[in-house]
C-alpha atoms as a PDB file:
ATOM      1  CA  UNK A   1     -69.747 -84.532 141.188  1.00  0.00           C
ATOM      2  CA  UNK A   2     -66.685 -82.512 139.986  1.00  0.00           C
ATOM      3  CA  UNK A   3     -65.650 -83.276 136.113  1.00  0.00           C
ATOM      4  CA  UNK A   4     -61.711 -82.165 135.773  1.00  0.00           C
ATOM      5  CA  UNK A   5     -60.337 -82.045 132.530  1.00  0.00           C
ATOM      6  CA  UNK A   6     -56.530 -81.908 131.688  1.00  0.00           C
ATOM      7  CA  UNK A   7     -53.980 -82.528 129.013  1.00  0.00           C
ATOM      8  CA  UNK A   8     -51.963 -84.975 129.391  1.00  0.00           C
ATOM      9  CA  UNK A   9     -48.453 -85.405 128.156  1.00  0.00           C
ATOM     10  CA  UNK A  10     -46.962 -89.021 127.133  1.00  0.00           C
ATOM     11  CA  UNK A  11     -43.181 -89.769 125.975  1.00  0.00           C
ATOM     12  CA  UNK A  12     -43.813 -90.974 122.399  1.00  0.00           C
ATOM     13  CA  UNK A  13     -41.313 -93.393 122.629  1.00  0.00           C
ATOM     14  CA  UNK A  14     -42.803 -96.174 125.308  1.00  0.00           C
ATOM     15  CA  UNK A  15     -45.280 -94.083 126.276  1.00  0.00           C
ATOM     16  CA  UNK A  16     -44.369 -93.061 129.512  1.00  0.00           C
ATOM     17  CA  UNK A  17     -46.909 -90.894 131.599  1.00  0.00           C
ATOM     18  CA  UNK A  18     -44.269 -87.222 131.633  1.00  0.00           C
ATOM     19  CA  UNK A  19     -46.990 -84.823 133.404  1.00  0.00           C
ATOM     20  CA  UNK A  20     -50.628 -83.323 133.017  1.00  0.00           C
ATOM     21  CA  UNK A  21     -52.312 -80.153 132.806  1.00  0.00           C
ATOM     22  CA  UNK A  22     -55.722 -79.111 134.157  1.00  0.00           C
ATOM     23  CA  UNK A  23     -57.392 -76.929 131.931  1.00  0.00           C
ATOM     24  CA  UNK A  24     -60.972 -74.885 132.375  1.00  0.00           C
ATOM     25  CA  UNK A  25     -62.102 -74.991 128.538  1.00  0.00           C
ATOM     26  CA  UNK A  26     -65.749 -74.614 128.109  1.00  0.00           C
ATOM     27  CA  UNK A  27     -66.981 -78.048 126.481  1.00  0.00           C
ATOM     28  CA  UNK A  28     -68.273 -75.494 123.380  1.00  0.00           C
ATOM     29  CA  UNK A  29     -64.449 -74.586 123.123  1.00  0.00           C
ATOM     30  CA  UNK A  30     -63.187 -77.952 123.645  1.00  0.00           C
ATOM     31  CA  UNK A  31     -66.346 -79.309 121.004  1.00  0.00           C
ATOM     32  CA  UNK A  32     -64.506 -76.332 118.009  1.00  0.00           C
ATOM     33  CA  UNK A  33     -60.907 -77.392 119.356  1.00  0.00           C
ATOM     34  CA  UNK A  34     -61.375 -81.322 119.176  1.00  0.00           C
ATOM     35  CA  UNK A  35     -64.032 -81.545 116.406  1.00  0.00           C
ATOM     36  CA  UNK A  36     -65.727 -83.566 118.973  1.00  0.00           C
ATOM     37  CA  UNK A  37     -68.852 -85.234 117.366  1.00  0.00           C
ATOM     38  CA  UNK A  38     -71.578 -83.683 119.760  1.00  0.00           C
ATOM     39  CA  UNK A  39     -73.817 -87.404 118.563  1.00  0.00           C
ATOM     40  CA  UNK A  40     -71.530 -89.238 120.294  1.00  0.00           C
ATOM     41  CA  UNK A  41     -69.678 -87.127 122.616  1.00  0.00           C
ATOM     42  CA  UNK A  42     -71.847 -84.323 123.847  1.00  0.00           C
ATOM     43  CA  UNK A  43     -70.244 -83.262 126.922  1.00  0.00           C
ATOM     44  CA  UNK A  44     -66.480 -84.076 125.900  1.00  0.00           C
ATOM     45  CA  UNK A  45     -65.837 -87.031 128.161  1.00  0.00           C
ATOM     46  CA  UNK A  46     -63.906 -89.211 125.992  1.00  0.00           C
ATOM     47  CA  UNK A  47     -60.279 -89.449 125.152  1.00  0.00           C
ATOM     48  CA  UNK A  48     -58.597 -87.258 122.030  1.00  0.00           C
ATOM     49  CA  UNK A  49     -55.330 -87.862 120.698  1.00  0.00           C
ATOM     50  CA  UNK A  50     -53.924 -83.896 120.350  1.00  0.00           C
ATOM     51  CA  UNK A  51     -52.576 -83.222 116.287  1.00  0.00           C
ATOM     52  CA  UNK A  52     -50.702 -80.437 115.763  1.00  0.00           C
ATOM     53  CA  UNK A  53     -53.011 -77.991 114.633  1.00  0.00           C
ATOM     54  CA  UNK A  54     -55.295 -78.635 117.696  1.00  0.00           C
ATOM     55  CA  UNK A  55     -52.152 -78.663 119.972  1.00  0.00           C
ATOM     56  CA  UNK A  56     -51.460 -75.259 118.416  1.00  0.00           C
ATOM     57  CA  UNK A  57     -55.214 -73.554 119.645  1.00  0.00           C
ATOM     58  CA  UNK A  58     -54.459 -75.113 122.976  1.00  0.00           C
ATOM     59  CA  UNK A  59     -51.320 -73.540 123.298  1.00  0.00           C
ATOM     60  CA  UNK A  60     -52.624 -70.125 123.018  1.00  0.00           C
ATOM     61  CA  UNK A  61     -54.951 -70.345 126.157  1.00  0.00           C
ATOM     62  CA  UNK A  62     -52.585 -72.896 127.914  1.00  0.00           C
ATOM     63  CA  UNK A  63     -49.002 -71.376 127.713  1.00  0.00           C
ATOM     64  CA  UNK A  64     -47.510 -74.541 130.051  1.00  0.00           C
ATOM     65  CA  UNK A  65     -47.493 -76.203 127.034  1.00  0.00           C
ATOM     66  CA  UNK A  66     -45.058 -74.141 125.130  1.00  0.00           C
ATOM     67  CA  UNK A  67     -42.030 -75.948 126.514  1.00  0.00           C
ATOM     68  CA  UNK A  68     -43.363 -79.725 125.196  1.00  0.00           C
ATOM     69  CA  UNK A  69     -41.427 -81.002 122.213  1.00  0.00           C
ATOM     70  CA  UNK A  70     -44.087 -81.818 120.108  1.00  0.00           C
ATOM     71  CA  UNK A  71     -42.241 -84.170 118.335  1.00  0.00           C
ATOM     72  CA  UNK A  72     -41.198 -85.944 121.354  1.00  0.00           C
ATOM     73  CA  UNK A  73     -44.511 -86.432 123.251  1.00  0.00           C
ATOM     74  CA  UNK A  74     -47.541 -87.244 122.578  1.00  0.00           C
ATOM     75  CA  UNK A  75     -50.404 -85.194 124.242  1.00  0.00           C
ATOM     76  CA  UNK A  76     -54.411 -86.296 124.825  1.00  0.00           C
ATOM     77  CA  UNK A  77     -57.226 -84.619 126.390  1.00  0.00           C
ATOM     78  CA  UNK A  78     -58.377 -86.299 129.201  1.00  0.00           C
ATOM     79  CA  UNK A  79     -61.734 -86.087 131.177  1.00  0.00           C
ATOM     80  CA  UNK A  80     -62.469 -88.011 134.728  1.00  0.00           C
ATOM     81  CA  UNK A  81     -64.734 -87.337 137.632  1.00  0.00           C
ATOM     82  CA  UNK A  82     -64.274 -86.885 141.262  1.00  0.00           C
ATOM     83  CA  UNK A  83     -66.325 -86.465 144.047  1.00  0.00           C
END
């Protein structure tokens, strides 16, 4: 079982699905990025709502992002599993 985690990117205003990115973060990285509560999230699965400040640290090892309008979109880490 394969675990793929992305960000993906929303249109703030009727929050149309725009694109998503895969990303290979370590779930340590992702745990310091997120300030995932390891209690009740240990392996990053769940969904985070990006701020600004987190979208900023993801920017600097995902350069893709650089072109999204902040302001304009809203951006989440996702997590999902294939086999």
């Amino acid at each position: 079982m394969k675990v793929i985690r992305e960000i993906a990117i929303y249109q703030k205003d009727g929050d149309k699905f725009i694109e998503s990115f895969e990303i290979d973060f370590s779930v340590d990285e992702l745990i310091k990025i997120l300030h995932v509560d390891i209690d009740e999230d240990p392996n990053v699965y769940k969904v985070y709502d990006l701020n600004k400040e987190q979208y900023s640290q993801i920017l600097k090892i995902v350069p893709n992002l650089k072109e999204i309008d902040f302001d304009n979109f809203e951006l989440f880490y996702e997590c999902f599993q294939v086999e």
